[in-house]
PDB file of N, CA and C in Angstrom:
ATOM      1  N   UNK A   1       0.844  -1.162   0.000  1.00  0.00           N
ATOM      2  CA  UNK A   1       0.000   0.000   0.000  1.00  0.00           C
ATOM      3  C   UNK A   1       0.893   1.229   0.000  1.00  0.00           C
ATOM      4  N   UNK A   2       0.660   2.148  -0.451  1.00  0.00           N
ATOM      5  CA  UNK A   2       1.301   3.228  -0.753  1.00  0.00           C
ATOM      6  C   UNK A   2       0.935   4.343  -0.277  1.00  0.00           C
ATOM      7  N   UNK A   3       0.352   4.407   1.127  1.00  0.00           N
ATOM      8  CA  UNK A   3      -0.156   5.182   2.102  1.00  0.00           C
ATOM      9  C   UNK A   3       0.826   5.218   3.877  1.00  0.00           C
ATOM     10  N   UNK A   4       0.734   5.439   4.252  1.00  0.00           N
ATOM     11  CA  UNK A   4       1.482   5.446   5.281  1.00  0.00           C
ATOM     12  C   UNK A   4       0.448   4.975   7.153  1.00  0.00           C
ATOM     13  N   UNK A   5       0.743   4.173   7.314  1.00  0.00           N
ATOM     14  CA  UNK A   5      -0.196   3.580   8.592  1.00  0.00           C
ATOM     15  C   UNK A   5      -0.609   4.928   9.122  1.00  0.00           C
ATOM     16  N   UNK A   6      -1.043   4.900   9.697  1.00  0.00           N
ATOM     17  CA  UNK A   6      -1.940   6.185  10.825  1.00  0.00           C
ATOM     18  C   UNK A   6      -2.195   7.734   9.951  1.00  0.00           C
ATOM     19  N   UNK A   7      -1.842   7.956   8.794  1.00  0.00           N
ATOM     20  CA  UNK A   7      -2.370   9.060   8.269  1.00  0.00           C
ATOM     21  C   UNK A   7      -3.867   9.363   7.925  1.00  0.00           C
ATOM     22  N   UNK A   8      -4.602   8.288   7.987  1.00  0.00           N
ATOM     23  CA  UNK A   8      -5.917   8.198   7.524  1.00  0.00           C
ATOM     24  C   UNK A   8      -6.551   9.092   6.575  1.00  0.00           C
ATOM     25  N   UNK A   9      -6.259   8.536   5.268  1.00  0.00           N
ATOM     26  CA  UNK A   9      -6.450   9.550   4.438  1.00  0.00           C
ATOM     27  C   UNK A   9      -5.651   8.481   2.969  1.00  0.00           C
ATOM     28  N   UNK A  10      -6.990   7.839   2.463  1.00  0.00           N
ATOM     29  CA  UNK A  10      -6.526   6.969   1.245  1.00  0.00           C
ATOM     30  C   UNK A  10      -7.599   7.388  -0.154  1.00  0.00           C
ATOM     31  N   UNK A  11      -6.828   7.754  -1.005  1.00  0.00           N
ATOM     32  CA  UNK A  11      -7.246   7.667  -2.322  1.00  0.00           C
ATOM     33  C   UNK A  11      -8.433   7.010  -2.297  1.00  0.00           C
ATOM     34  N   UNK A  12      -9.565   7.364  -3.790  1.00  0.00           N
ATOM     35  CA  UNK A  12     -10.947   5.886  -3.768  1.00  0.00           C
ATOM     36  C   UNK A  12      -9.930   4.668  -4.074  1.00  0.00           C
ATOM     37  N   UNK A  13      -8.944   5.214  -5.012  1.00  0.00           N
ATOM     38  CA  UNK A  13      -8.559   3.573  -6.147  1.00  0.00           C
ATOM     39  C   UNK A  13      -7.765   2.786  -4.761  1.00  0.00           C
ATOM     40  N   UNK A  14      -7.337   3.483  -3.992  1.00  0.00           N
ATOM     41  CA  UNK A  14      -6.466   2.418  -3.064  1.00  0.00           C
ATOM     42  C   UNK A  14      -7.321   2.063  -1.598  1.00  0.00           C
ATOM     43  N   UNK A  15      -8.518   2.873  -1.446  1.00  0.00           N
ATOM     44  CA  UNK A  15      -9.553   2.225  -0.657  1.00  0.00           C
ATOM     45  C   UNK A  15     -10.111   0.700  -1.181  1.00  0.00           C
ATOM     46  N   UNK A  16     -10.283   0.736  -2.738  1.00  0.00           N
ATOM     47  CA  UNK A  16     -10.836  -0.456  -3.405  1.00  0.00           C
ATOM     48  C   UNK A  16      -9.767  -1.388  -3.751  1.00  0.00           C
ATOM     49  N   UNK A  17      -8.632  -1.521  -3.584  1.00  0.00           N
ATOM     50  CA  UNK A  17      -7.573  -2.180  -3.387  1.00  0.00           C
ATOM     51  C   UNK A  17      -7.097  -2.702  -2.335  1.00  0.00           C
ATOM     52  N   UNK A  18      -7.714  -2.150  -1.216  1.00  0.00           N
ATOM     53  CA  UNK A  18      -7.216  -2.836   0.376  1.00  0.00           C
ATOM     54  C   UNK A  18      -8.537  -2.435   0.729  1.00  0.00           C
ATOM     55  N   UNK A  19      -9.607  -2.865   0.570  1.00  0.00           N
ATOM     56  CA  UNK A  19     -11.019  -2.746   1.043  1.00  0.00           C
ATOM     57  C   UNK A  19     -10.957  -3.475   2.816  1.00  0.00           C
ATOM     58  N   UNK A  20     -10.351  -4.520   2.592  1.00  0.00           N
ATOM     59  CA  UNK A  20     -10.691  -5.462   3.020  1.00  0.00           C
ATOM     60  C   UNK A  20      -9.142  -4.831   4.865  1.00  0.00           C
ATOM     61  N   UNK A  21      -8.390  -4.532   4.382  1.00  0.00           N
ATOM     62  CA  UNK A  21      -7.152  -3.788   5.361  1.00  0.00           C
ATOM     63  C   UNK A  21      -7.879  -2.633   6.167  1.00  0.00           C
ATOM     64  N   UNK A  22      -8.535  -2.028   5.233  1.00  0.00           N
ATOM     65  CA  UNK A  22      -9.611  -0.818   5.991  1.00  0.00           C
ATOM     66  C   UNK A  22     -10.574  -1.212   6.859  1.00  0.00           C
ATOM     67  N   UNK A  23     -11.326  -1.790   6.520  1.00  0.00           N
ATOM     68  CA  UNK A  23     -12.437  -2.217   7.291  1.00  0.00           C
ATOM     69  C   UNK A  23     -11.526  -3.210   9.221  1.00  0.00           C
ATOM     70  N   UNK A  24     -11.036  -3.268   8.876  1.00  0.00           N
ATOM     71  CA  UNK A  24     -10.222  -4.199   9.913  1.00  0.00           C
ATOM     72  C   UNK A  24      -9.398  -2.945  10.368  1.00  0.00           C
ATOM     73  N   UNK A  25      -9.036  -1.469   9.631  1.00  0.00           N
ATOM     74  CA  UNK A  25      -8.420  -0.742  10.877  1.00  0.00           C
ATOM     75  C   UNK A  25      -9.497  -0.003  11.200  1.00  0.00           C
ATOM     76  N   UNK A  26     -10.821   0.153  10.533  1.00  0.00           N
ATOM     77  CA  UNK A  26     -11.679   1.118  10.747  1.00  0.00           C
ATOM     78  C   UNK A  26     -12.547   0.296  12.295  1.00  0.00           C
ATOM     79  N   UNK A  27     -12.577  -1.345  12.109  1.00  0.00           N
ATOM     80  CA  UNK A  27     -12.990  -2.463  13.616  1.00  0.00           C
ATOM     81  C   UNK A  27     -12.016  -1.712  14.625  1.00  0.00           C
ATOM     82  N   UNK A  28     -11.409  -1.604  14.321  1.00  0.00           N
ATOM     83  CA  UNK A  28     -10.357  -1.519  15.556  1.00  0.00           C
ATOM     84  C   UNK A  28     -10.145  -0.426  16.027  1.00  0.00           C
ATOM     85  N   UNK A  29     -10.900   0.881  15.789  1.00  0.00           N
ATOM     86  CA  UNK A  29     -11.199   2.332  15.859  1.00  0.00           C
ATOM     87  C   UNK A  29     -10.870   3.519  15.234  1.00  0.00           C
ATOM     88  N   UNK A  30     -10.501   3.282  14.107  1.00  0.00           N
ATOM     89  CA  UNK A  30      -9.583   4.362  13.748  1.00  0.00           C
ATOM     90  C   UNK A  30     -10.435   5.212  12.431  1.00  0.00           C
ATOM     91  N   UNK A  31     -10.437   5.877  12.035  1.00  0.00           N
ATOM     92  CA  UNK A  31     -11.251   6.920  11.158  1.00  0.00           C
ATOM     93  C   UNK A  31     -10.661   7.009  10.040  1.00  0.00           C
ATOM     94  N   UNK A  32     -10.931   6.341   8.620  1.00  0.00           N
ATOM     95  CA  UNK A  32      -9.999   6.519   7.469  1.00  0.00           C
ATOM     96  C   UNK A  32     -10.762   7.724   6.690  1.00  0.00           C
ATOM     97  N   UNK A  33     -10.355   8.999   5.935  1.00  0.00           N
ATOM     98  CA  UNK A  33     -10.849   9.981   5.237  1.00  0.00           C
ATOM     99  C   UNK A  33     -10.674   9.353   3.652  1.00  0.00           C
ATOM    100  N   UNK A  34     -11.898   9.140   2.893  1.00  0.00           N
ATOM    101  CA  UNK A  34     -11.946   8.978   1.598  1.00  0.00           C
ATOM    102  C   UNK A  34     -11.854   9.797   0.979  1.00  0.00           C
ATOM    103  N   UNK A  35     -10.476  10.033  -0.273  1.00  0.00           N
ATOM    104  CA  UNK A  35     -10.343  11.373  -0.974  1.00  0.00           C
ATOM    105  C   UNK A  35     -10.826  10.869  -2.169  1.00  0.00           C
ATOM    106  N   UNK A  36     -11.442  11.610  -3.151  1.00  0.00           N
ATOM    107  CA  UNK A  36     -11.606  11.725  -4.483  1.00  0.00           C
ATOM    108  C   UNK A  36     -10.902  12.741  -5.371  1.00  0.00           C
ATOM    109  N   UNK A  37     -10.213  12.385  -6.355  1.00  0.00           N
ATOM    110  CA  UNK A  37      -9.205  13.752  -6.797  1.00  0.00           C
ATOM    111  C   UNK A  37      -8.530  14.311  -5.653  1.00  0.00           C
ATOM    112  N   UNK A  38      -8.163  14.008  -4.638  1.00  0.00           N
ATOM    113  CA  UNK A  38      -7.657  14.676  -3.288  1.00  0.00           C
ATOM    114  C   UNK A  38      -7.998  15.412  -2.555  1.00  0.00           C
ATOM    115  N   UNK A  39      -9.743  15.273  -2.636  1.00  0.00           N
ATOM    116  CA  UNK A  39     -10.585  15.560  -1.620  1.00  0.00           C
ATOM    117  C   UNK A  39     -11.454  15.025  -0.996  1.00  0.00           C
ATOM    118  N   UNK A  40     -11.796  15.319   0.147  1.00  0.00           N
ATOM    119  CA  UNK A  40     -12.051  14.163   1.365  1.00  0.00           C
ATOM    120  C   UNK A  40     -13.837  13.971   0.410  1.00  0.00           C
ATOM    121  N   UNK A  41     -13.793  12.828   0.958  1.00  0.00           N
ATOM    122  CA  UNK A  41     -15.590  12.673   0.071  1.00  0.00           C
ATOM    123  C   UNK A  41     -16.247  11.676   0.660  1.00  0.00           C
ATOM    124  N   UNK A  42     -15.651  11.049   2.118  1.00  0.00           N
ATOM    125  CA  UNK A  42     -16.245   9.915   2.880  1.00  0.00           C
ATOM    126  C   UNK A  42     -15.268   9.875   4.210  1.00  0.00           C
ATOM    127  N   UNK A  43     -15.537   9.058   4.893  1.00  0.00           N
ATOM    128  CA  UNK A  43     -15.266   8.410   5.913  1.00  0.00           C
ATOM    129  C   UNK A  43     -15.665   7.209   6.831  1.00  0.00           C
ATOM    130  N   UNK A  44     -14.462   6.190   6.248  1.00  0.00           N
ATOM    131  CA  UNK A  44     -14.707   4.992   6.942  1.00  0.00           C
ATOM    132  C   UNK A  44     -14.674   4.829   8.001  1.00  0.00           C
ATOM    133  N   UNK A  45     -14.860   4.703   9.571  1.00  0.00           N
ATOM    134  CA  UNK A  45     -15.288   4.318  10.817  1.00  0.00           C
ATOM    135  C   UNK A  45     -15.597   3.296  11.516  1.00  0.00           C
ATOM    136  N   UNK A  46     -15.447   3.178  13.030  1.00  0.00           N
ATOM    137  CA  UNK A  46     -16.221   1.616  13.603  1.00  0.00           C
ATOM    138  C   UNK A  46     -17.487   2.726  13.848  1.00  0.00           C
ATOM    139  N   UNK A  47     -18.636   1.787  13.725  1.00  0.00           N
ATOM    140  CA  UNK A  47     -19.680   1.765  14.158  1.00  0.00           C
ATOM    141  C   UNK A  47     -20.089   2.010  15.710  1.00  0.00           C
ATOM    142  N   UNK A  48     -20.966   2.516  16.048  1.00  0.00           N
ATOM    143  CA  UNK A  48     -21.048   3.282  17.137  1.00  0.00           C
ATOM    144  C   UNK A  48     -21.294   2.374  18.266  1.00  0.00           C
ATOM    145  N   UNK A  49     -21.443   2.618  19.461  1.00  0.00           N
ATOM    146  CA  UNK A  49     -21.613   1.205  20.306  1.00  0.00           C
ATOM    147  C   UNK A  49     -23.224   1.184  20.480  1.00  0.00           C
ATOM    148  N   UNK A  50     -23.304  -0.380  21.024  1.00  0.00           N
ATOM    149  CA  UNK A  50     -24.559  -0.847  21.279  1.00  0.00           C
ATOM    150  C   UNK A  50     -25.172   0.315  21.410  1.00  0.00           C
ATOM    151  N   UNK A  51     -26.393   0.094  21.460  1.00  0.00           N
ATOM    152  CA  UNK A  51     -27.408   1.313  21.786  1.00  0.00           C
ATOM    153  C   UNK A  51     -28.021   0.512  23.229  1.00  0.00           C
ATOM    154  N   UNK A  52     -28.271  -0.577  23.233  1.00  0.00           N
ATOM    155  CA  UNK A  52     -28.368  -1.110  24.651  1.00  0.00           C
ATOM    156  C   UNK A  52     -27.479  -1.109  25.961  1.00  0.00           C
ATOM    157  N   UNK A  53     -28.091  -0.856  27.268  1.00  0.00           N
ATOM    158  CA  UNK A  53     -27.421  -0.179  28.079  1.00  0.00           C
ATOM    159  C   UNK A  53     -27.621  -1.409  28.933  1.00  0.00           C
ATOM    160  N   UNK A  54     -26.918  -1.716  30.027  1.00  0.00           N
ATOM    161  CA  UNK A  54     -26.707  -2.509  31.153  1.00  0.00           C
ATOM    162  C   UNK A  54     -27.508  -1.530  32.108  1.00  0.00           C
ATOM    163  N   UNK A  55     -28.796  -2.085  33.311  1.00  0.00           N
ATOM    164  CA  UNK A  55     -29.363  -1.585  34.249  1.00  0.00           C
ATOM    165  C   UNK A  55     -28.448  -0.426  34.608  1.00  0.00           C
ATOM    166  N   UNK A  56     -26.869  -1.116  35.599  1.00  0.00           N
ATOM    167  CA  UNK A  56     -26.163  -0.551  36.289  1.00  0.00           C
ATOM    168  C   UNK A  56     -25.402   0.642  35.849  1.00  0.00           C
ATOM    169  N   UNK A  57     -25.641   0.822  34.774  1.00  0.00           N
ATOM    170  CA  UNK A  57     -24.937   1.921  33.615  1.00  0.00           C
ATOM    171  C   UNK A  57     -26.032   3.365  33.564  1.00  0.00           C
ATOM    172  N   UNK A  58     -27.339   3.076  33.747  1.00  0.00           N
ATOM    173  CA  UNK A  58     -27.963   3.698  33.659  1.00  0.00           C
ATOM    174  C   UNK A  58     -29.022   4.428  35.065  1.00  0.00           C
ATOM    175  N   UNK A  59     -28.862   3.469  35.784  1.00  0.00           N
ATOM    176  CA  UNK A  59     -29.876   3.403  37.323  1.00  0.00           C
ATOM    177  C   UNK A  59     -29.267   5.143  37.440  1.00  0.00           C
ATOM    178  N   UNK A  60     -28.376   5.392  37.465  1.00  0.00           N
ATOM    179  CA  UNK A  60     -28.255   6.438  38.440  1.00  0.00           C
ATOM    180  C   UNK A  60     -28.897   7.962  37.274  1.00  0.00           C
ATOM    181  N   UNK A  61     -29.489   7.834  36.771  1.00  0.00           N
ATOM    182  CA  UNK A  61     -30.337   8.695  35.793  1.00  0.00           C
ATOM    183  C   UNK A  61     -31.566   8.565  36.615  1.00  0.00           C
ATOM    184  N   UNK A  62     -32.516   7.897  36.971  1.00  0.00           N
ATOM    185  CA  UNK A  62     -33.419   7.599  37.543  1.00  0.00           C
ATOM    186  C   UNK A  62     -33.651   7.753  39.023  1.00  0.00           C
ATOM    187  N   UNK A  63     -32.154   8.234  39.772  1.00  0.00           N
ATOM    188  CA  UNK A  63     -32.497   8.591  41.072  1.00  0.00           C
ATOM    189  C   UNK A  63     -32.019   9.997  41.429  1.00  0.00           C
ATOM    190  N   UNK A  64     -32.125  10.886  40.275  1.00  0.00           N
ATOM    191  CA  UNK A  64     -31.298  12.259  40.325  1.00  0.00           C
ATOM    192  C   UNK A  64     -32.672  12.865  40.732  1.00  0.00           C
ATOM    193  N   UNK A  65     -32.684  13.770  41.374  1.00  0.00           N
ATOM    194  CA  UNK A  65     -33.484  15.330  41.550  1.00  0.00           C
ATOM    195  C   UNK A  65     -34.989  15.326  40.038  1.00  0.00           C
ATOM    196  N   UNK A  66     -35.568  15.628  40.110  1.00  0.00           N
ATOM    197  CA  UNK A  66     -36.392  15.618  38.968  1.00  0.00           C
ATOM    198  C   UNK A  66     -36.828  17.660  39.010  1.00  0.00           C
ATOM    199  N   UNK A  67     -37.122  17.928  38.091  1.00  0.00           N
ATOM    200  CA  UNK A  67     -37.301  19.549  37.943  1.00  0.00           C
ATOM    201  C   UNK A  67     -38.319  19.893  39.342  1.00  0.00           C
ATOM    202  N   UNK A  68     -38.299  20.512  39.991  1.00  0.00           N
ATOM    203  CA  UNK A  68     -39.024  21.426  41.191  1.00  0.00           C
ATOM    204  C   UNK A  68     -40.293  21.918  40.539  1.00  0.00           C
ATOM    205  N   UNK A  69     -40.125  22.110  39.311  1.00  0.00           N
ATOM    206  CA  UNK A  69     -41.333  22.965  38.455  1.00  0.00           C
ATOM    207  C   UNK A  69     -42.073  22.037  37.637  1.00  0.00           C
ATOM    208  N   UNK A  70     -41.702  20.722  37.200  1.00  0.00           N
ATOM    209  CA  UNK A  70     -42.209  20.686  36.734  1.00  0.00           C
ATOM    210  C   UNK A  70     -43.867  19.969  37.145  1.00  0.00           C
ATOM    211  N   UNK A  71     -44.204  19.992  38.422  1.00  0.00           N
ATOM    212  CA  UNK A  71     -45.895  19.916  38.719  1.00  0.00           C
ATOM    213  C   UNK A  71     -46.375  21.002  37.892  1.00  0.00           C
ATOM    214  N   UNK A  72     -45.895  22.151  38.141  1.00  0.00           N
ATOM    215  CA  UNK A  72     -46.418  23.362  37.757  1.00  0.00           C
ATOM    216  C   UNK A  72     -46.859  23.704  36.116  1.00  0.00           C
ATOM    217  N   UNK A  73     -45.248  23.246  35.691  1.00  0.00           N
ATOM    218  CA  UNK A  73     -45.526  23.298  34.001  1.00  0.00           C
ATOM    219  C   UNK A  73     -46.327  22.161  33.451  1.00  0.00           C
ATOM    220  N   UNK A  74     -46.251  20.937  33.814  1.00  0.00           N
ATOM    221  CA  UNK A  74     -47.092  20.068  33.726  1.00  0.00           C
ATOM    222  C   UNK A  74     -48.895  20.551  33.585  1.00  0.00           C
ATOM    223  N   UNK A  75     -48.864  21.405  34.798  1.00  0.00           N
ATOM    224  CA  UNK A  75     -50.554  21.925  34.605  1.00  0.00           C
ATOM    225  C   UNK A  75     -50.460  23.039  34.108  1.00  0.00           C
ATOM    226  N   UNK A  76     -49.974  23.785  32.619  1.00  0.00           N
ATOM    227  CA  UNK A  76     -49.905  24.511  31.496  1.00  0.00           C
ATOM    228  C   UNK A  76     -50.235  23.333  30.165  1.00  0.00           C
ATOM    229  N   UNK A  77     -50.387  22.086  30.454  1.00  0.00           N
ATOM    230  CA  UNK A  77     -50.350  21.303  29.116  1.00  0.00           C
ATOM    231  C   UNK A  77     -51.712  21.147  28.839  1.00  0.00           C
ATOM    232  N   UNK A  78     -52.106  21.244  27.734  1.00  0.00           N
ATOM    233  CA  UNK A  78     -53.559  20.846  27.244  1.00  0.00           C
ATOM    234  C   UNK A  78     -53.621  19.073  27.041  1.00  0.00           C
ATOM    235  N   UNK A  79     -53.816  18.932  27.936  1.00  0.00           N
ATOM    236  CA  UNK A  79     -54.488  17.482  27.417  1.00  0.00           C
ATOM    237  C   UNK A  79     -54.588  16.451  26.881  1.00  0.00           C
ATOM    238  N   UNK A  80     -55.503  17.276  25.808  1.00  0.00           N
ATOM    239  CA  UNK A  80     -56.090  16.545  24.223  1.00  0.00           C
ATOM    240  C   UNK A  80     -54.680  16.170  23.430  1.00  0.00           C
ATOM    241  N   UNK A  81     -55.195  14.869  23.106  1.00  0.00           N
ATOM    242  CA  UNK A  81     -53.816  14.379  22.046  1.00  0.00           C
ATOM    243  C   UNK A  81     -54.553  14.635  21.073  1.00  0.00           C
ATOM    244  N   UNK A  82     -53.511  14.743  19.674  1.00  0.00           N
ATOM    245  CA  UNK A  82     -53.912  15.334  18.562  1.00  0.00           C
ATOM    246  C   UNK A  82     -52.909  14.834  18.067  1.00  0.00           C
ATOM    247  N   UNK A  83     -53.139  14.675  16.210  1.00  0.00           N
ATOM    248  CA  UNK A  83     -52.138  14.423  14.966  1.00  0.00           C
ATOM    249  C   UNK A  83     -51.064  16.006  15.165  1.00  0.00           C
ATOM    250  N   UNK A  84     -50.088  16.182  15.463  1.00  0.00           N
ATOM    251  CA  UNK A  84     -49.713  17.685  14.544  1.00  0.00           C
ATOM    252  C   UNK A  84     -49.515  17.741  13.422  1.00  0.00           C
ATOM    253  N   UNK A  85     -49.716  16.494  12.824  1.00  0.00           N
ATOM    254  CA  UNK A  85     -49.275  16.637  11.203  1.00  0.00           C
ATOM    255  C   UNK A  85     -50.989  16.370  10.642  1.00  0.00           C
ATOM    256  N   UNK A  86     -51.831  16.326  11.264  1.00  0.00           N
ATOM    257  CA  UNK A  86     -53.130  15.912  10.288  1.00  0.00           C
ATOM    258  C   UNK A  86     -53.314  17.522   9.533  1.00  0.00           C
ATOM    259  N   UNK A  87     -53.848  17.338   8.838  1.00  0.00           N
ATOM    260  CA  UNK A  87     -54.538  18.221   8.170  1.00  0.00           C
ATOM    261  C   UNK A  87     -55.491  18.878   8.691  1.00  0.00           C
ATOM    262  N   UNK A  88     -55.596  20.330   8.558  1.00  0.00           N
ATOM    263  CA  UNK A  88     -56.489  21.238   9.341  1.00  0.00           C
ATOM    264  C   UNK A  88     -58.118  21.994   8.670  1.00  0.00           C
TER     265      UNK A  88
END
């Protein structure tokens, strides 16, 4: 390859030539910039983490302070559920 390890920043023609080298540094965290004519036009990446959370990761969201106000603003709300997108 004719890029240099950790610069992140490969040509399309030599992304499609080591497709397979990228994806395995992009697993392993690292951010490759796709140039076209020698400008950036993508970016390969790992994928973001689970979106699922472990109880113990999260419990302490659920025992914080809750707003003082919001009884108050709560009884400013109308009610009635409604479409906001139906037609009027």
């Amino acid at each position: 390859m004719c890029y240099r390890r950790g610069v992140g920043e490969v040509g399309l023609r030599e992304m499609r030539q080591h497709a397979s080298e990228l994806v395995r540094r992009a697993q392993a965290g690292e951010q490759v910039t796709i140039t076209v004519a020698g400008r950036p036009a993508a970016v390969l990446g790992p994928v973001n983490s689970r979106a699922w959370r472990q109880w113990t990761e999260i419990a302490g969201i659920f025992t914080t302070a809750t707003d003082p106000d919001w009884e108050q603003d709560r009884g400013l709300l109308d009610d009635a559920v409604c479409d906001p997108w139906a037609s009027r």
